[in-house]
C-alpha atoms as a PDB file:
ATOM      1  CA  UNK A   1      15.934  68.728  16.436  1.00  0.00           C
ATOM      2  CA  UNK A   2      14.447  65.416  16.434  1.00  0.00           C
ATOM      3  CA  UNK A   3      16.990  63.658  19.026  1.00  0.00           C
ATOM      4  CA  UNK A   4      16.917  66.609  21.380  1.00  0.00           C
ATOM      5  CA  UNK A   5      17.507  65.748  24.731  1.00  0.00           C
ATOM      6  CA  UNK A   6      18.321  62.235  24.351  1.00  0.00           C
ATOM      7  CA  UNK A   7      21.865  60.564  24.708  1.00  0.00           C
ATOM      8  CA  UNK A   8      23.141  58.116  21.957  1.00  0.00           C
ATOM      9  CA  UNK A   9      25.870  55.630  21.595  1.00  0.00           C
ATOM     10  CA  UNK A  10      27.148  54.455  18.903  1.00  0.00           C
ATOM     11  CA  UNK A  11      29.613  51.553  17.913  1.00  0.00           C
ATOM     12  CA  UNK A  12      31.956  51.792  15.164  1.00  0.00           C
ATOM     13  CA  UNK A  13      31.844  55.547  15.037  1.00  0.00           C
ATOM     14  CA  UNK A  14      35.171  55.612  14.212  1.00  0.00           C
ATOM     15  CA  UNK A  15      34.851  55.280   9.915  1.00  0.00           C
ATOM     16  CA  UNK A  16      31.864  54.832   7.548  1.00  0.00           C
ATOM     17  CA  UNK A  17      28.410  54.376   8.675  1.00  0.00           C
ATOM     18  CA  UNK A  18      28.984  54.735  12.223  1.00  0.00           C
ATOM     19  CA  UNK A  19      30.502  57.750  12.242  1.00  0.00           C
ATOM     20  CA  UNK A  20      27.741  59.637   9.872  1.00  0.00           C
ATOM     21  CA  UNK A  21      25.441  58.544  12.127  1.00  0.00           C
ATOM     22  CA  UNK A  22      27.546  60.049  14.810  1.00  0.00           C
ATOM     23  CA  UNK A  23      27.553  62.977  12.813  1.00  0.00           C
ATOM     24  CA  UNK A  24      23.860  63.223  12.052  1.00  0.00           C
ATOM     25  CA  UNK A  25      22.324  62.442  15.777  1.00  0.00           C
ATOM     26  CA  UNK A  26      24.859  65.152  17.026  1.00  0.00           C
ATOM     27  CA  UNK A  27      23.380  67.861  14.272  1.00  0.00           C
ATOM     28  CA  UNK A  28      19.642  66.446  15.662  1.00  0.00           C
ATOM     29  CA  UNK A  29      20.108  67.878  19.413  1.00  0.00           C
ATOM     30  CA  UNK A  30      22.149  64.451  20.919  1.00  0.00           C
ATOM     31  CA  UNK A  31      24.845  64.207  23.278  1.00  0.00           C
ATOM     32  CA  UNK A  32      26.878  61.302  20.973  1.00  0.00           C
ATOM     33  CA  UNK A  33      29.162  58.839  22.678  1.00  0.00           C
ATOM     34  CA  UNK A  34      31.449  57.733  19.671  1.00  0.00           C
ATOM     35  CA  UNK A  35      32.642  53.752  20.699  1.00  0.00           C
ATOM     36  CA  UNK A  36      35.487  52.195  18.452  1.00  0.00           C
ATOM     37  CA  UNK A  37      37.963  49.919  19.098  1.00  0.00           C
ATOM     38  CA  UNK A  38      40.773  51.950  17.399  1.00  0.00           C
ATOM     39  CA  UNK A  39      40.676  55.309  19.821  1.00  0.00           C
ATOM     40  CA  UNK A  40      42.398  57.333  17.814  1.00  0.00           C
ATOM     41  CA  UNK A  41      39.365  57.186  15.155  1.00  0.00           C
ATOM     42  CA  UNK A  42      36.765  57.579  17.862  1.00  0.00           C
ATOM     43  CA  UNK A  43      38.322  60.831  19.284  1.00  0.00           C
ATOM     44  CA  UNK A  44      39.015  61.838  15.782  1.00  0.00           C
ATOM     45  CA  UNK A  45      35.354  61.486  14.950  1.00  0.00           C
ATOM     46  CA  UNK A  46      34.181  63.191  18.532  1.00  0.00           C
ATOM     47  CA  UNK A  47      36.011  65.668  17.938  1.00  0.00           C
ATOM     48  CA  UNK A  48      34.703  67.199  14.639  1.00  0.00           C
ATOM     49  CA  UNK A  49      31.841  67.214  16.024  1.00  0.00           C
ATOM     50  CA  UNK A  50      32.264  69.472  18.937  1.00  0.00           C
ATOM     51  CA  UNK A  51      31.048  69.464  22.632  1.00  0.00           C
ATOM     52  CA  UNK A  52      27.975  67.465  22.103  1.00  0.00           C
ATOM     53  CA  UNK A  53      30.298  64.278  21.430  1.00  0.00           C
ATOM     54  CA  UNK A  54      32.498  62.146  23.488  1.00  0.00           C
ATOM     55  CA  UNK A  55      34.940  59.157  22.607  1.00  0.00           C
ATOM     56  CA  UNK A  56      35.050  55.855  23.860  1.00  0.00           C
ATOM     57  CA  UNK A  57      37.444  53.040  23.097  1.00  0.00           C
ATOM     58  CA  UNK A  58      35.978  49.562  23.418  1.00  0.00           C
ATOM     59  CA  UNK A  59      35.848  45.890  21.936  1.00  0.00           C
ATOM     60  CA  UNK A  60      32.324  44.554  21.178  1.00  0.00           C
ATOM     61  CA  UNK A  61      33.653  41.140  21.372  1.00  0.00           C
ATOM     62  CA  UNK A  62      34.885  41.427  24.994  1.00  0.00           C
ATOM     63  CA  UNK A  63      32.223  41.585  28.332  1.00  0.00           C
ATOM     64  CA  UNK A  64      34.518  43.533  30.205  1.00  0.00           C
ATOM     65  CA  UNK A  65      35.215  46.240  27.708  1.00  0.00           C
ATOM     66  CA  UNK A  66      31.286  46.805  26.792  1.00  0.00           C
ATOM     67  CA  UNK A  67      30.818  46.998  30.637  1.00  0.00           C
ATOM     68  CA  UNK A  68      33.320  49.398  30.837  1.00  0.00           C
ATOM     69  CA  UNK A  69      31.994  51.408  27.857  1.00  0.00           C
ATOM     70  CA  UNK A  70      27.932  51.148  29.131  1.00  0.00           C
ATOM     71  CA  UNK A  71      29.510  52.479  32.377  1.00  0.00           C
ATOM     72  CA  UNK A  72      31.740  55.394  30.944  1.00  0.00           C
ATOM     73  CA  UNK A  73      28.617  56.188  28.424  1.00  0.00           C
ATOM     74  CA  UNK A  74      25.997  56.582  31.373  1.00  0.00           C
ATOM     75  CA  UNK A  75      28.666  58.688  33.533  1.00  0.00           C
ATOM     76  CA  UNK A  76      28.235  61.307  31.043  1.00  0.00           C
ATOM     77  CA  UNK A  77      24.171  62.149  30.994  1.00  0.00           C
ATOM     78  CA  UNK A  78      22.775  59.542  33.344  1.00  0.00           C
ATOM     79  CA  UNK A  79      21.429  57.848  30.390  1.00  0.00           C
ATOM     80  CA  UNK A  80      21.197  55.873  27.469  1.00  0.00           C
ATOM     81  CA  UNK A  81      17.879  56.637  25.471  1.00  0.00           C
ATOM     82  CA  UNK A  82      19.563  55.249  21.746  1.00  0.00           C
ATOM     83  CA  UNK A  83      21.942  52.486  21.096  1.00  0.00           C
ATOM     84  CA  UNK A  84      23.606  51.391  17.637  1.00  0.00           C
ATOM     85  CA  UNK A  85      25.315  48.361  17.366  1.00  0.00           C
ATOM     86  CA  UNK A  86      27.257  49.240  14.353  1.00  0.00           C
ATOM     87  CA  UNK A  87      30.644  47.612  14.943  1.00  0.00           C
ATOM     88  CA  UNK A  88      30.986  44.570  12.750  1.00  0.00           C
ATOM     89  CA  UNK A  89      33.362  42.787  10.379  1.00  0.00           C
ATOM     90  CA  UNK A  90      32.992  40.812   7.062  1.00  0.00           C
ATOM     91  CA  UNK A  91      35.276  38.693   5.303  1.00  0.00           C
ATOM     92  CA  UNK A  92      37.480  37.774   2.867  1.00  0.00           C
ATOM     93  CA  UNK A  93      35.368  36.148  -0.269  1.00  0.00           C
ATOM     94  CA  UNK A  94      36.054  32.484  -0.097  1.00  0.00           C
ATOM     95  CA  UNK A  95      34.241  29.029  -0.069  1.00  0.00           C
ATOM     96  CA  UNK A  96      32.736  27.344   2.740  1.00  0.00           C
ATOM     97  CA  UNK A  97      35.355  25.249   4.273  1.00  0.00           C
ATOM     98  CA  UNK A  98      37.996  27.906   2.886  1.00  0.00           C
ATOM     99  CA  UNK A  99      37.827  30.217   5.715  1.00  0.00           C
ATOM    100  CA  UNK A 100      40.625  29.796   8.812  1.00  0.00           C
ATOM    101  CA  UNK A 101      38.253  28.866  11.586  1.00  0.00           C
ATOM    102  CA  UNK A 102      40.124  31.595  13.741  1.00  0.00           C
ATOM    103  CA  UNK A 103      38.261  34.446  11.212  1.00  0.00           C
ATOM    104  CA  UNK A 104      35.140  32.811  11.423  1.00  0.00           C
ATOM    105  CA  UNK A 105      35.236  32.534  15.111  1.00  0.00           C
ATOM    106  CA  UNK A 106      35.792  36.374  15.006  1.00  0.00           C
ATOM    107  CA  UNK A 107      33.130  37.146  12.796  1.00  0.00           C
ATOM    108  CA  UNK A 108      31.151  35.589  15.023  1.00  0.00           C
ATOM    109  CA  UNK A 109      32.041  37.219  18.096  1.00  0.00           C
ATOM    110  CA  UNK A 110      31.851  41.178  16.950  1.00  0.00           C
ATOM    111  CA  UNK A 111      29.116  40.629  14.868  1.00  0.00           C
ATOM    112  CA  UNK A 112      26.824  38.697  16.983  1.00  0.00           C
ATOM    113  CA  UNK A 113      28.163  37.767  20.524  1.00  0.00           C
ATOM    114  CA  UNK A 114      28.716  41.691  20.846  1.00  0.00           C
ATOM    115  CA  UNK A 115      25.055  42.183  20.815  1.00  0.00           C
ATOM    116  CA  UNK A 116      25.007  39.784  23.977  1.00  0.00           C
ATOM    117  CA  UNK A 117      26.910  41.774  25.601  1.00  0.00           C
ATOM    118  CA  UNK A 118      25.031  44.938  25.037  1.00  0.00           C
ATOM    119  CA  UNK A 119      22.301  43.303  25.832  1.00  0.00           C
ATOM    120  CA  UNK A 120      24.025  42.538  29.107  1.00  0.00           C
ATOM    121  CA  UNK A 121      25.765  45.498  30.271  1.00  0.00           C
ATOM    122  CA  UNK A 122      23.926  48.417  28.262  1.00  0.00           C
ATOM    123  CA  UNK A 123      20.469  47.805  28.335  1.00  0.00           C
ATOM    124  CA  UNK A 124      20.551  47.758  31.963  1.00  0.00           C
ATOM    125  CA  UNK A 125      20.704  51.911  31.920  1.00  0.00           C
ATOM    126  CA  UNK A 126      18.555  51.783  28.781  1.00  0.00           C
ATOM    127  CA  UNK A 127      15.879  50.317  31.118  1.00  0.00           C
ATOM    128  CA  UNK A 128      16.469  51.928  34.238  1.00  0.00           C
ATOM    129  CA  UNK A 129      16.225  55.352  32.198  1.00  0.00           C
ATOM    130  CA  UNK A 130      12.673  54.529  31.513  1.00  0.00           C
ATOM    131  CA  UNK A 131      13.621  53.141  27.669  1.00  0.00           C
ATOM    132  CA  UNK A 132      15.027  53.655  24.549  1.00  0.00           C
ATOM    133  CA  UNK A 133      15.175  52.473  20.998  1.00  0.00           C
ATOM    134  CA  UNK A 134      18.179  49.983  19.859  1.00  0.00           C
ATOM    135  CA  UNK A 135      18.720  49.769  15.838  1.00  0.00           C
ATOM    136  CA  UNK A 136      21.404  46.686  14.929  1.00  0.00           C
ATOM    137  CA  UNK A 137      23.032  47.468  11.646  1.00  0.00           C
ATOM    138  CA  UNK A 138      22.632  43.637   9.430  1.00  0.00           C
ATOM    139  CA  UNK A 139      22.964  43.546   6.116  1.00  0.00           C
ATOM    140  CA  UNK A 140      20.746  42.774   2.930  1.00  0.00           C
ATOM    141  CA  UNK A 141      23.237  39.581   2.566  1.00  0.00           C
ATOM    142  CA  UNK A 142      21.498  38.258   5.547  1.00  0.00           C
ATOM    143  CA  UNK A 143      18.105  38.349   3.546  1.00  0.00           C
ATOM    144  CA  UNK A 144      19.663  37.587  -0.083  1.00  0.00           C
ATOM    145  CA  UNK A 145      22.494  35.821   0.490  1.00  0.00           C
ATOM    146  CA  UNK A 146      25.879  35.826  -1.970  1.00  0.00           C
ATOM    147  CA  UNK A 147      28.152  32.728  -2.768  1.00  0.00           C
ATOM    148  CA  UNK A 148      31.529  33.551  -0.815  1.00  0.00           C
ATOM    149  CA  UNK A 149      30.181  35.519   1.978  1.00  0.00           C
ATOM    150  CA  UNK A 150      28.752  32.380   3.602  1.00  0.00           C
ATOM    151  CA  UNK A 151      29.913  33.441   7.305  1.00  0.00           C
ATOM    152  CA  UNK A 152      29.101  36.793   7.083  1.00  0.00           C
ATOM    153  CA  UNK A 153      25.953  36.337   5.888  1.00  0.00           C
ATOM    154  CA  UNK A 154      25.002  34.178   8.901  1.00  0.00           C
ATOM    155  CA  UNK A 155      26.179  36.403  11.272  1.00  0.00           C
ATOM    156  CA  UNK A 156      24.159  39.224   9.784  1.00  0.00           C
ATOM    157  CA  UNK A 157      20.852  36.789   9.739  1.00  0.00           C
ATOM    158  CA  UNK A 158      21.574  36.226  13.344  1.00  0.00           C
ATOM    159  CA  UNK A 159      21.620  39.859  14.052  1.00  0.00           C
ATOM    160  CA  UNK A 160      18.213  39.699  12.304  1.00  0.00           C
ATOM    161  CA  UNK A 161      16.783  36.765  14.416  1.00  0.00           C
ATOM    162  CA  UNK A 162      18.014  38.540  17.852  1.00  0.00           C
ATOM    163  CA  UNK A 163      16.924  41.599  17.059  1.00  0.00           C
ATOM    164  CA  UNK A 164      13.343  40.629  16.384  1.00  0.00           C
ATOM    165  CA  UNK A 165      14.002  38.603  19.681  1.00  0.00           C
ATOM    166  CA  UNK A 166      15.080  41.798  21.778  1.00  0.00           C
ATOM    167  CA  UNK A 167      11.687  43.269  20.626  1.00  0.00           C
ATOM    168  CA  UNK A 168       9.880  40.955  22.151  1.00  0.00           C
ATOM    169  CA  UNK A 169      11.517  40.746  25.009  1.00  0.00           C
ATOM    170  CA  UNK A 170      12.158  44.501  25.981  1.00  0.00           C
ATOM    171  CA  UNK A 171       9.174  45.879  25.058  1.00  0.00           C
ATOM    172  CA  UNK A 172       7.442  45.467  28.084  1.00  0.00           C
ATOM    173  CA  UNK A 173      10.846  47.907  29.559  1.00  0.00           C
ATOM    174  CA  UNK A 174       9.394  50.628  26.750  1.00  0.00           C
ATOM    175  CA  UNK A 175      12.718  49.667  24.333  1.00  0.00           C
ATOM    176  CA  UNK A 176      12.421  49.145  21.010  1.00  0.00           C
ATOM    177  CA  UNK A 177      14.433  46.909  18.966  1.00  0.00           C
ATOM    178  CA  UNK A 178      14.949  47.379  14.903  1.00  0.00           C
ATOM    179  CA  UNK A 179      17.127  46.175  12.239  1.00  0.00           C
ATOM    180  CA  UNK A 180      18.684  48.092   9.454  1.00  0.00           C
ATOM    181  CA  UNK A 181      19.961  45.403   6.829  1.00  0.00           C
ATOM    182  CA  UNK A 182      21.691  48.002   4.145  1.00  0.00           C
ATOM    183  CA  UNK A 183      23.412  47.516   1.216  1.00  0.00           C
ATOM    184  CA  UNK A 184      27.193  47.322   0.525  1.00  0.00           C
ATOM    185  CA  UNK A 185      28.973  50.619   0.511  1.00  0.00           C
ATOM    186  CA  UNK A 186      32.140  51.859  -0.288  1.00  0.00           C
ATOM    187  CA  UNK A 187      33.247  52.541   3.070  1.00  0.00           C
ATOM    188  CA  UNK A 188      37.113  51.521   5.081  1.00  0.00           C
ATOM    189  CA  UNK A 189      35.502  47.952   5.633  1.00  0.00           C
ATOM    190  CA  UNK A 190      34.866  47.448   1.471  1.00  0.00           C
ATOM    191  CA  UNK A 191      38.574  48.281   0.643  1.00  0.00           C
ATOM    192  CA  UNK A 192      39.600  46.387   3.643  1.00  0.00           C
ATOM    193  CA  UNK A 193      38.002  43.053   1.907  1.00  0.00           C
ATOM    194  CA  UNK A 194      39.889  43.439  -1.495  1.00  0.00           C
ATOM    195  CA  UNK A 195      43.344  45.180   0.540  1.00  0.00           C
ATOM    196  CA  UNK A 196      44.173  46.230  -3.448  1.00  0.00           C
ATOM    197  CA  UNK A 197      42.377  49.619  -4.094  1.00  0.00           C
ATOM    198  CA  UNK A 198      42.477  47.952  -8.139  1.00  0.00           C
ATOM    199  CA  UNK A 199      40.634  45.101  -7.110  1.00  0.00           C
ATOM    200  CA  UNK A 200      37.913  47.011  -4.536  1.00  0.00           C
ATOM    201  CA  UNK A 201      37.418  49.470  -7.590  1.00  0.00           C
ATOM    202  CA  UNK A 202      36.924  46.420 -10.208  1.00  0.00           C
ATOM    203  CA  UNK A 203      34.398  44.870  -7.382  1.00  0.00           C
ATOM    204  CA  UNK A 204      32.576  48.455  -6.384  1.00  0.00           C
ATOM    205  CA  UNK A 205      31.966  48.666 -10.894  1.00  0.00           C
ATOM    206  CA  UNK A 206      30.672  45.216 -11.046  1.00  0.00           C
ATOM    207  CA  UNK A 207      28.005  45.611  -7.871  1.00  0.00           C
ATOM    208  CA  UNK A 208      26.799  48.952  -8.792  1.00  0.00           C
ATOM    209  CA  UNK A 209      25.762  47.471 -11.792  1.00  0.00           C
ATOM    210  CA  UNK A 210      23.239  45.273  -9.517  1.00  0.00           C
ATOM    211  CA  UNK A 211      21.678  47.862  -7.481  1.00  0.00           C
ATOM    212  CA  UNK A 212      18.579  49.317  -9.473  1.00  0.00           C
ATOM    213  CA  UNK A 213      18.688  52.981  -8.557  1.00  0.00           C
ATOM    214  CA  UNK A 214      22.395  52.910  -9.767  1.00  0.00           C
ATOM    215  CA  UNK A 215      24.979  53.521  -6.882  1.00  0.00           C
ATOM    216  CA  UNK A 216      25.847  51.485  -4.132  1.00  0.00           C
ATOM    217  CA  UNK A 217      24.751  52.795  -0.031  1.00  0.00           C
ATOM    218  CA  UNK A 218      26.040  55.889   1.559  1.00  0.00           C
ATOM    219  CA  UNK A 219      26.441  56.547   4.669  1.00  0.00           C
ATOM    220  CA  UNK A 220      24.337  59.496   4.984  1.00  0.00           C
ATOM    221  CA  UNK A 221      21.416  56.368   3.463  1.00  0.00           C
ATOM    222  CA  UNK A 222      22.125  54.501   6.484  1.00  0.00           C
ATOM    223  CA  UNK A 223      22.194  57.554   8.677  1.00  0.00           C
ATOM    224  CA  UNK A 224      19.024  58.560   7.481  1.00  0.00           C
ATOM    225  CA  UNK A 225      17.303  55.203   8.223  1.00  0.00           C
ATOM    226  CA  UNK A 226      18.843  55.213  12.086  1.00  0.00           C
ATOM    227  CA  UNK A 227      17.461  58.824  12.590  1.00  0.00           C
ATOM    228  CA  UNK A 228      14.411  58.020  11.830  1.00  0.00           C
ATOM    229  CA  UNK A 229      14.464  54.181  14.308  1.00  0.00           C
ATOM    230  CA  UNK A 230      15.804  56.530  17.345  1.00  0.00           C
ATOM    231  CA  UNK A 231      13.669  59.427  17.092  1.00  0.00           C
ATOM    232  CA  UNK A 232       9.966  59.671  18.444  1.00  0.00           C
ATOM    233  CA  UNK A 233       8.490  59.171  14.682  1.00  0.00           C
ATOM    234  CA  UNK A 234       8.990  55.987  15.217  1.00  0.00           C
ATOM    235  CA  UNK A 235       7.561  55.307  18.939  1.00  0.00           C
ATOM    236  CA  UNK A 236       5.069  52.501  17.490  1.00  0.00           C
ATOM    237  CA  UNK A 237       7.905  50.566  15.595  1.00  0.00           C
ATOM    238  CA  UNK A 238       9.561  47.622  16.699  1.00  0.00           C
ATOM    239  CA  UNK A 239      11.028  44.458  15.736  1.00  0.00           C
ATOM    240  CA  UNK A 240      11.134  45.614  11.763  1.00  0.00           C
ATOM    241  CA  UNK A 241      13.544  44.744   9.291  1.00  0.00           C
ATOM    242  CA  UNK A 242      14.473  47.564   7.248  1.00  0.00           C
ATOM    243  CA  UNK A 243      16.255  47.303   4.058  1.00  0.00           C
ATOM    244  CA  UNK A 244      18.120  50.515   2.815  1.00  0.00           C
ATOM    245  CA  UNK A 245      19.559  48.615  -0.347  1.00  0.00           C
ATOM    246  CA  UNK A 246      18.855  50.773  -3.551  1.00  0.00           C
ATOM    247  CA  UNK A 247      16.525  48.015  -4.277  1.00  0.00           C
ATOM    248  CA  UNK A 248      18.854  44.892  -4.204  1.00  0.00           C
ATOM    249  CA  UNK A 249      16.782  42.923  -2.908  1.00  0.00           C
ATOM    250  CA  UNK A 250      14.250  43.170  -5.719  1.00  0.00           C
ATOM    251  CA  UNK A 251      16.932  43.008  -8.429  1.00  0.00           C
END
């Protein structure tokens, strides 16, 4: 029981990686606060796992709900030993200028400005709890980045740059501060690029064909990874990058 005793919230636990990791901190001894903006996903999550979960609707983009959800998580233990800022979106594969500036504004603002306002309103109780560990989900694109994905990947290399920022800066509060950066899976968010299953099937053949070990992430990869950043194995480790890619990156 490796997260015995400690309380975790997680962001986009309502589909794919989040809510594995949901899944897998509950089964290692945490009380699991599962945050998603759609509620219905977050409760539905919560509750397949059983008492040792709660559910939590919030927007990452917005102060006042990430307030309200740093307040509703520490109502339930007191405390806030492990964050993950999961939530995040990608976009649609176009050029450059291509993008409408209202999606790229958006990108921008769950992906990056959300981790202000954790930063703001829930490592406050991370702190006054005596510390923690915070792992920001990236992605490898931020590190090798793909034609078409030019907004996305510089929202994920700013998650990167903060993140090794936070470490710096909360370590003297005992937090610790690490990056996952994984690979592309096929999770909601994947089909929700292509919207045509046809075409997310066609894409998930052609990338799998890029990853050496042969199959694009899981969740239960990513899950993995963030056990390991919020449990005490990894009390010395902060500020890291840590790519869970299938080897991508050395493709």
């Amino acid at each position: 029981m490796r997260l015995k005793g400690k309380t975790a919230l997680i962001t986009g636990a309502g589909s794919g990686f989040g809510a594995e990791m949901a899944r897998r901190f509950a089964s290692e001894g945490a009380i699991v606060i599962c945050a998603d903006r759609n509620a219905e996903n977050a409760q539905a999550v919560a509750s397949s796992i059983g008492a040792s979960a709660h559910a939590a609707a919030c927007d990452v983009s917005s102060s006042d709900s990430v307030k309200a959800l740093a307040e509703k998580a520490a109502a339930v233990t007191g405390r806030i030993d492990v964050l993950v800022n999961n939530a995040g979106i990608s976009q649609q594969p176009r050029r450059i200028a291509k993008l409408p500036e209202a999606e790229i504004d958006a990108i921008f603002a769950v992906n990056v400005k959300a981790l202000y306002h954790a930063a703001a309103h829930i490592l406050p109780v991370m702190v006054a709890g005596g510390g923690g560990s915070v792992i920001n989900i990236a992605s490898v694109t931020a590190i090798r980045p793909r034609p078409g994905m030019t907004w996305y990947n510089a929202a994920k290399a700013a998650v990167i740059s903060i993140t090794q920022s936070m470490a710096g800066e909360f370590a003297e509060n005992r937090v610790r501060v690490n990056v996952i950066a994984p690979g592309v899976g096929r999770t909601p968010m994947f089909d929700a690029i292509f919207k045509d299953p046809k075409k997310a099937d066609e894409a998930h053949d052609r990338l799998v064909e890029t990853f050496p070990l042969g199959r694009l992430s899981k969740p239960s990869d990513i899950a993995g990874a963030a056990l390991y950043l919020a449990s005490d194995d990894a009390e010395f480790v902060t500020g890291i990058v840590l790519p869970v890619d299938g080897g991508r990156l050395i493709a």
